[in-house]
Protein backbone atom coordinates (compact mmCIF):
# COMPACT_ATOMS: atom_id res chain seq x y z
CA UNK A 1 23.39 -6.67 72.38
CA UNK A 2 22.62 -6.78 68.41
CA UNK A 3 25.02 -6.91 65.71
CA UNK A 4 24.46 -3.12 66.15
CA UNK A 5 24.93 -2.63 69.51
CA UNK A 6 21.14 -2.42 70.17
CA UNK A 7 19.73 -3.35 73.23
CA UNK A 8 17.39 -6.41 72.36
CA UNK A 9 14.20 -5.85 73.61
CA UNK A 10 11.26 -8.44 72.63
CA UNK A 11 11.76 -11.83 70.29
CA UNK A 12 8.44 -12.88 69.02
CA UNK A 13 7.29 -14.97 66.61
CA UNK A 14 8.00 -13.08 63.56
CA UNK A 15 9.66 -9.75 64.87
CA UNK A 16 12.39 -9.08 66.98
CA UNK A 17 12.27 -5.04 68.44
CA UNK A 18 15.08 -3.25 69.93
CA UNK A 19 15.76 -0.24 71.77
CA UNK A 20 17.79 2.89 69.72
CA UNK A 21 16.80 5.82 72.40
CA UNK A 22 14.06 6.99 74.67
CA UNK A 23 11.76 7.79 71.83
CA UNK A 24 12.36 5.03 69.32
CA UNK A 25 12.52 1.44 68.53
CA UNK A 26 13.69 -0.82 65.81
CA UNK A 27 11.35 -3.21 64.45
CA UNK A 28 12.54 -5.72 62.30
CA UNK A 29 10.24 -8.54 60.55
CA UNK A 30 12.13 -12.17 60.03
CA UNK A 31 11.26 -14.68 57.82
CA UNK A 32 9.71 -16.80 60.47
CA UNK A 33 6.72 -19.44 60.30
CA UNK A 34 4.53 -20.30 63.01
CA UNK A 35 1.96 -22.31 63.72
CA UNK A 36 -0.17 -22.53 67.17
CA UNK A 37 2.39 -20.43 68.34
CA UNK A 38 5.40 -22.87 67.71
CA UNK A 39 8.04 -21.68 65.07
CA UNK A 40 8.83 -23.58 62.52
CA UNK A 41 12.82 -24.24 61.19
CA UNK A 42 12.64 -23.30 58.14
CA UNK A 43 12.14 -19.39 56.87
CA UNK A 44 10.36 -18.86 54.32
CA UNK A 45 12.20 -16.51 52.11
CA UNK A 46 11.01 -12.85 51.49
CA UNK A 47 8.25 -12.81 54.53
CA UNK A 48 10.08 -10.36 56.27
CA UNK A 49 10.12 -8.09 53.28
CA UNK A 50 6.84 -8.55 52.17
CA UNK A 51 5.41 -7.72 55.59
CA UNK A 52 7.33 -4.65 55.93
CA UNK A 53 6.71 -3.19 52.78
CA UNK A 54 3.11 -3.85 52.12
CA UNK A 55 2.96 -2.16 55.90
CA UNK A 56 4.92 1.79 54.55
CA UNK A 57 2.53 1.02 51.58
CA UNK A 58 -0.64 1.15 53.30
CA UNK A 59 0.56 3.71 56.07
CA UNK A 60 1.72 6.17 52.90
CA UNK A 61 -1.91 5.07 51.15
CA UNK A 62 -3.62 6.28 54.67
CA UNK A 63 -1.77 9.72 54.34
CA UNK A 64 -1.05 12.47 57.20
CA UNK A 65 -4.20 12.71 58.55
CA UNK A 66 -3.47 9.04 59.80
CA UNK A 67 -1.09 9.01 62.62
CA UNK A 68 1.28 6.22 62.77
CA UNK A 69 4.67 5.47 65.02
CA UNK A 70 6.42 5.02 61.78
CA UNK A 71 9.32 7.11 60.89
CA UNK A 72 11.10 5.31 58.10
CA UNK A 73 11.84 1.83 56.76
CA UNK A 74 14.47 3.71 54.42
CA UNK A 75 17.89 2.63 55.55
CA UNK A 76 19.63 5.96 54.62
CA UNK A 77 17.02 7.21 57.06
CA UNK A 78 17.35 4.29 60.03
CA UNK A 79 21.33 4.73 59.48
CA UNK A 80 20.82 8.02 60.88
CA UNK A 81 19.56 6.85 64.62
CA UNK A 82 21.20 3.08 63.67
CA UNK A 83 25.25 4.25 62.78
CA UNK A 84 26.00 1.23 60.67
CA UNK A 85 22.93 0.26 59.54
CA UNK A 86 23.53 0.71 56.18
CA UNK A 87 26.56 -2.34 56.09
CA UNK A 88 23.90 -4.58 57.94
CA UNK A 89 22.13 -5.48 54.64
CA UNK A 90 20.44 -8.26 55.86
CA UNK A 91 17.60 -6.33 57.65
CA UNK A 92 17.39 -3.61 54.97
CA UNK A 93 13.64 -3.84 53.73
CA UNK A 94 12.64 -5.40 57.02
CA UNK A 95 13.44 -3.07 59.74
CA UNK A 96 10.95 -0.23 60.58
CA UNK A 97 12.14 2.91 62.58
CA UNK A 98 9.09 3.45 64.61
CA UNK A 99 8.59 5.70 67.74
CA UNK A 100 7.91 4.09 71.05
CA UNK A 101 4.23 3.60 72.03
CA UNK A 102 2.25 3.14 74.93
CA UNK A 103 0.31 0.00 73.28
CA UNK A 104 -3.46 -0.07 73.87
CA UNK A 105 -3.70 -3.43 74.86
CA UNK A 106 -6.25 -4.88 72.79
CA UNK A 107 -5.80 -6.32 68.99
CA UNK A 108 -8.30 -4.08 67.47
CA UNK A 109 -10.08 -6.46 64.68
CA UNK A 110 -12.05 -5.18 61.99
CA UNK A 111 -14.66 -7.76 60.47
CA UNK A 112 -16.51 -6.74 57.05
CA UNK A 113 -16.96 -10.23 56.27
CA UNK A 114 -17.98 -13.82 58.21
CA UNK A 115 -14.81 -16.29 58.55
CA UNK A 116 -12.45 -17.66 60.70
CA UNK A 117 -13.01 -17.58 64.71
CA UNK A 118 -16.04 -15.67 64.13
CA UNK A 119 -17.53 -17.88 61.95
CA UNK A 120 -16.76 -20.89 64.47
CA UNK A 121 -18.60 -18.96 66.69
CA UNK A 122 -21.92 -17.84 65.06
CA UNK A 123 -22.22 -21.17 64.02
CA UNK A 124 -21.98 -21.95 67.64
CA UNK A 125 -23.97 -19.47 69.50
CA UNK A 126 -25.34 -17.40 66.48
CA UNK A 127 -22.66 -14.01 67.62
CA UNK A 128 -19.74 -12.55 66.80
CA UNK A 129 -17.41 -11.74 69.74
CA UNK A 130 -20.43 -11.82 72.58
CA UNK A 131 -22.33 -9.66 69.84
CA UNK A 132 -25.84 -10.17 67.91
CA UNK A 133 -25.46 -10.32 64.32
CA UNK A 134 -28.34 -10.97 61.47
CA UNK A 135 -29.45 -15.16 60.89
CA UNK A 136 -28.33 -16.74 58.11
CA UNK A 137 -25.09 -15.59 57.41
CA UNK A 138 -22.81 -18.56 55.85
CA UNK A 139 -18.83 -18.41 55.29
CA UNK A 140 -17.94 -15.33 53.75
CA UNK A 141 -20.92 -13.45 53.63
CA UNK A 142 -20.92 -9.78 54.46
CA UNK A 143 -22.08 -7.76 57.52
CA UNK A 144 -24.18 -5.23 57.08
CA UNK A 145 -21.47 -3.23 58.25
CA UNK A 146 -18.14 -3.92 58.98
CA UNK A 147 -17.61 -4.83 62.55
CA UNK A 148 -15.30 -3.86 65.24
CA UNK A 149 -14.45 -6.56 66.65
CA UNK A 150 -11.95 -6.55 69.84
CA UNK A 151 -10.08 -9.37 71.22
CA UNK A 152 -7.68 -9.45 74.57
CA UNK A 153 -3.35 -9.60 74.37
CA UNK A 154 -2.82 -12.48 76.48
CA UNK A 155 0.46 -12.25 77.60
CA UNK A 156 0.54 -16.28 76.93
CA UNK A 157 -2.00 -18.65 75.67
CA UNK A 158 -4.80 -17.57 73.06
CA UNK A 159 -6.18 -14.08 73.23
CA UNK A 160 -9.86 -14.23 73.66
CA UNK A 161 -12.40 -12.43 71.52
CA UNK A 162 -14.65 -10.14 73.43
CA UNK A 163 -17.21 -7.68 72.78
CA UNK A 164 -16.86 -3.92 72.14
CA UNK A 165 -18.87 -3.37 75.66
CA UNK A 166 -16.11 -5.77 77.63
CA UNK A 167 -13.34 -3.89 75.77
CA UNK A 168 -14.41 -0.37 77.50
CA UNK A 169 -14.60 -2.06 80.67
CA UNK A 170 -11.08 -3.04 80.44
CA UNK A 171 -9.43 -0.13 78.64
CA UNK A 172 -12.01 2.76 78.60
CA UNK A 173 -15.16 3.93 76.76
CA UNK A 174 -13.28 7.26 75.22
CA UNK A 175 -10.22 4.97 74.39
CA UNK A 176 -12.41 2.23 72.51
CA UNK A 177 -14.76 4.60 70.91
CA UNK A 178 -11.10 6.28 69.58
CA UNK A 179 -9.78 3.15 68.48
CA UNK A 180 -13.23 1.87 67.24
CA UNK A 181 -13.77 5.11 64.86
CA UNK A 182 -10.04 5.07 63.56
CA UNK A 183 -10.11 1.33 63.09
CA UNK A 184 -13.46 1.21 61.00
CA UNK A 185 -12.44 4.10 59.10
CA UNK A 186 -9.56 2.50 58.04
CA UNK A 187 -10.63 -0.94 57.35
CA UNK A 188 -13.33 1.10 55.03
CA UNK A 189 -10.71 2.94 52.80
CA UNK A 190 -8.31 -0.13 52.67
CA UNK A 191 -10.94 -2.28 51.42
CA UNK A 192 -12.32 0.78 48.58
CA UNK A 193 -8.96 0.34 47.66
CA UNK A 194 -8.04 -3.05 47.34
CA UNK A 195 -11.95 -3.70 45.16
CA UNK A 196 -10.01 -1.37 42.64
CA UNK A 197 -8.02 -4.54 42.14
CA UNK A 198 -9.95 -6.95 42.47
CA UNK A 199 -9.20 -8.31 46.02
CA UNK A 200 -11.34 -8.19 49.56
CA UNK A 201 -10.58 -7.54 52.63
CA UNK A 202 -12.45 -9.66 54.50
CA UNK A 203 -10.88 -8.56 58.03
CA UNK A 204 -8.09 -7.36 59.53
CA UNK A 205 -6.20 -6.81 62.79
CA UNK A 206 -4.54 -3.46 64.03
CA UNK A 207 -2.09 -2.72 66.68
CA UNK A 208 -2.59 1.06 68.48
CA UNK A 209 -0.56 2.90 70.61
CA UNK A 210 -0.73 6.36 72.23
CA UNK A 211 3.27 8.61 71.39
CA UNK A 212 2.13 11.75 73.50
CA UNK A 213 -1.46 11.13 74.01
CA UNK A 214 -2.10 11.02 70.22
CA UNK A 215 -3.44 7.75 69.36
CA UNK A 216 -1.71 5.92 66.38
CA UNK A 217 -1.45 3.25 64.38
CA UNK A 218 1.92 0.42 65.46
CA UNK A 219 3.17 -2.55 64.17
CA UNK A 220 1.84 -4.57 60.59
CA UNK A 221 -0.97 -2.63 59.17
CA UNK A 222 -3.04 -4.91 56.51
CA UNK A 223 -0.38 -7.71 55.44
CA UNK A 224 -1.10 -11.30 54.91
CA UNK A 225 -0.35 -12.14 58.39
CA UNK A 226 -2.75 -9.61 60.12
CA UNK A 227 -5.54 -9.69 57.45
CA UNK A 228 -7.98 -12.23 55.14
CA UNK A 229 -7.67 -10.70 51.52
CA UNK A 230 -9.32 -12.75 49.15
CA UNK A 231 -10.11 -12.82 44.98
CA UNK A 232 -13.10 -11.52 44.50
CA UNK A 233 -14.34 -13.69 41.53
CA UNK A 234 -13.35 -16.42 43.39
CA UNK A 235 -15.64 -15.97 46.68
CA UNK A 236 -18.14 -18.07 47.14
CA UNK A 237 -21.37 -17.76 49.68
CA UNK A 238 -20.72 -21.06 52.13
CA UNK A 239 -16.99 -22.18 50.85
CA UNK A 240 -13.26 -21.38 51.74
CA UNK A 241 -11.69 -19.00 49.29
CA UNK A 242 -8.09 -18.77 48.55
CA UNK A 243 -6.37 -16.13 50.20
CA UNK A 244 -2.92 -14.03 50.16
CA UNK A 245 -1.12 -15.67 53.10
CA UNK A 246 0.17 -19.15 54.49
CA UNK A 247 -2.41 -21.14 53.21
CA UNK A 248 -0.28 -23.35 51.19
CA UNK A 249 1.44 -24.25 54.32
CA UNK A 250 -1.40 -24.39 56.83
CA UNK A 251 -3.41 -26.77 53.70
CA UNK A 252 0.00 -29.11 54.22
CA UNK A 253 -0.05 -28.84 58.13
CA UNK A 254 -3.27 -30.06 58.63
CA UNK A 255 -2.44 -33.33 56.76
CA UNK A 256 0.38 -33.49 59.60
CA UNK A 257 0.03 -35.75 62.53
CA UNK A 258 1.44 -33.42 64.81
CA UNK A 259 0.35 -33.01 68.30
CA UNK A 260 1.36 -29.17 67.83
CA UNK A 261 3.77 -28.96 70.85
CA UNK A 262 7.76 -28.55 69.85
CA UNK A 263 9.52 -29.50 67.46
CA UNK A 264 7.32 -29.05 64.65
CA UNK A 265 7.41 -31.05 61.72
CA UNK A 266 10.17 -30.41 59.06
CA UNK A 267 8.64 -28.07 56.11
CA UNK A 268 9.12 -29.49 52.46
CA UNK A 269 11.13 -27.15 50.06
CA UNK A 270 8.38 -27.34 47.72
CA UNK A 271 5.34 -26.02 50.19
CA UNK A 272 7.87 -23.13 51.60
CA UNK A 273 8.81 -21.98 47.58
CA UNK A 274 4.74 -22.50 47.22
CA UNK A 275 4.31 -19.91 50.37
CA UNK A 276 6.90 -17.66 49.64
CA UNK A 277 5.64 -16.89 46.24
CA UNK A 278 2.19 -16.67 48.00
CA UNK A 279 3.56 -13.66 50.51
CA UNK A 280 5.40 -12.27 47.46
CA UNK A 281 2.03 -12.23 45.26
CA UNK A 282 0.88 -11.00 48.17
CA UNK A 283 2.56 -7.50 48.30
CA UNK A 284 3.15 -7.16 44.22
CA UNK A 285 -1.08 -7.08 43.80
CA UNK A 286 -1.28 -5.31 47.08
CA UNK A 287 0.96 -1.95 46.04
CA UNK A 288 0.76 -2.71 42.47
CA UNK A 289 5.12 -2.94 42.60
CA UNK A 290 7.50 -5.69 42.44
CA UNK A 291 8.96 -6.72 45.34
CA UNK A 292 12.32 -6.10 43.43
CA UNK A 293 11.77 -2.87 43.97
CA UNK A 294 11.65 -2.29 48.04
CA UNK A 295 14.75 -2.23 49.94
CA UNK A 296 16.82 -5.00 50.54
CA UNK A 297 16.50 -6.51 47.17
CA UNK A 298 19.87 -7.18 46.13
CA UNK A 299 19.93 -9.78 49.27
């Protein structure tokens, strides 16, 4: 049992979910690192925050017509299905009152732009996950349209990237056109948004879930962790561009000689300060407020 008396469900990475009732969960976001999937020992201060605020920002940005399993991250509000939430002050700004889902297991990526595992391989095979895309494309170069882009939820190991016609063999046709139209639609209106301020989305991943047969979205929505968002005026056709996430500490990691199995390497103070101010740039550019002012600041 928690601190609370919750009944610990799941311990992942980065967020720890536990059982209130029949029809809710509590989600709470850590300050955890990791790194092909080991966790590092240090925190890096304010993730946890950052992650769950810049997800209520974007799921209050969406609006009503976009269903979500969120209920609150407001701790008056949690205290109300959590009695004593309010004294725990260490998850306040981290935890998310969410209803329970039946998860749609497939991470539902959204690509509007070439990088990462899909760049590896179209320069491999000339696709994107199984999928024909136009020659000639270098790092960072747009789609014609943004992509939806599925990948598996392996239960250990990698999850593997397949294509949208695998993805209705193993879950449905109705349920990936459903998740393909919501997905794209908000990938579109996230990235109108963040060109207002000068930042691209580049892709993102999104978790869905059905609460009574309505499908919705679950978990992060656009953060650091689940997204590429980079400068604009710093994007160049064919080169790596900065981005709003752990690159500080990935850049250091890669100078490691570590055969990535546990335990990692120690983290130096100065690259987790570098990263934390990263996550915390992050979510002030993002929602256009300081991070002083989401809950849990007085921590």
């Amino acid at each position: 049992m928690s601190e609370l008396g919750l009944t610990p469900l799941y311990t992942g990475k980065v967020r720890d979910l536990f059982e209130i009732d029949e029809q809710h969960l509590l989600m709470v976001a850590s300050d955890r690192l990791s790194a092909f999937d080991v966790v590092m020992a240090e925190p890096i201060p304010q993730k946890g925050r950052v992650l769950t605020g810049i997800t209520n920002f974007w799921i209050q940005e969406f609006g009503g017509p976009v269903p979500s399993s969120l209920v609150s991250c407001d701790p008056k509000v949690i205290e109300t299905s959590v009695p004593g939430f309010l004294g725990h002050t260490p998850w306040h700004g981290r935890a998310m009152l969410v209803r329970k889902a039946d998860m749609l297991p497939l991470e539902c990526i959204v690509r509007g732009r070439l990088a990462g595992q899909a760049h590896d391989e179209y320069v491999a095979r000339g696709t994107v996950h199984e999928m024909i895309v136009p020659p000639g494309l270098q790092l960072t170069d747009p789609f014609p349209e943004p992509m939806f882009t599925p990948s598996t939820k392996a239960a250990s190991g990698h999850d593997v990237n397949i294509s949208v016609e695998r993805a209705a063999l193993l879950v449905g046709a109705d349920r990936v056109q459903r998740a393909q139209t919501l997905c794209l639609d908000l990938f579109n209106r996230a990235a109108t948004a963040l060109a207002t301020k000068g930042l691209i989305l580049a892709d993102t991943k999104f978790e869905l879930g059905f609460v009574d047969g309505e499908l919705v979205l679950c978990d992060e929505v656009i953060t650091p962790d689940s997204s590429r968002i980079w400068p604009a005026d710093e994007v160049r056709s064919g080169e790596t561009p900065p981005s709003f996430d752990k690159q500080p500490f990935r850049d250091w990691l890669a100078s490691q000689s570590w055969d990535r199995t546990p335990p990692p390497p120690k983290v130096p103070d100065d690259v987790v300060e570098t990263t934390s101010t990263r996550y915390i740039g992050a979510y002030e550019r993002v929602t256009g407020h300081s991070i002083d002012d989401w809950y849990g600041a007085s921590q």
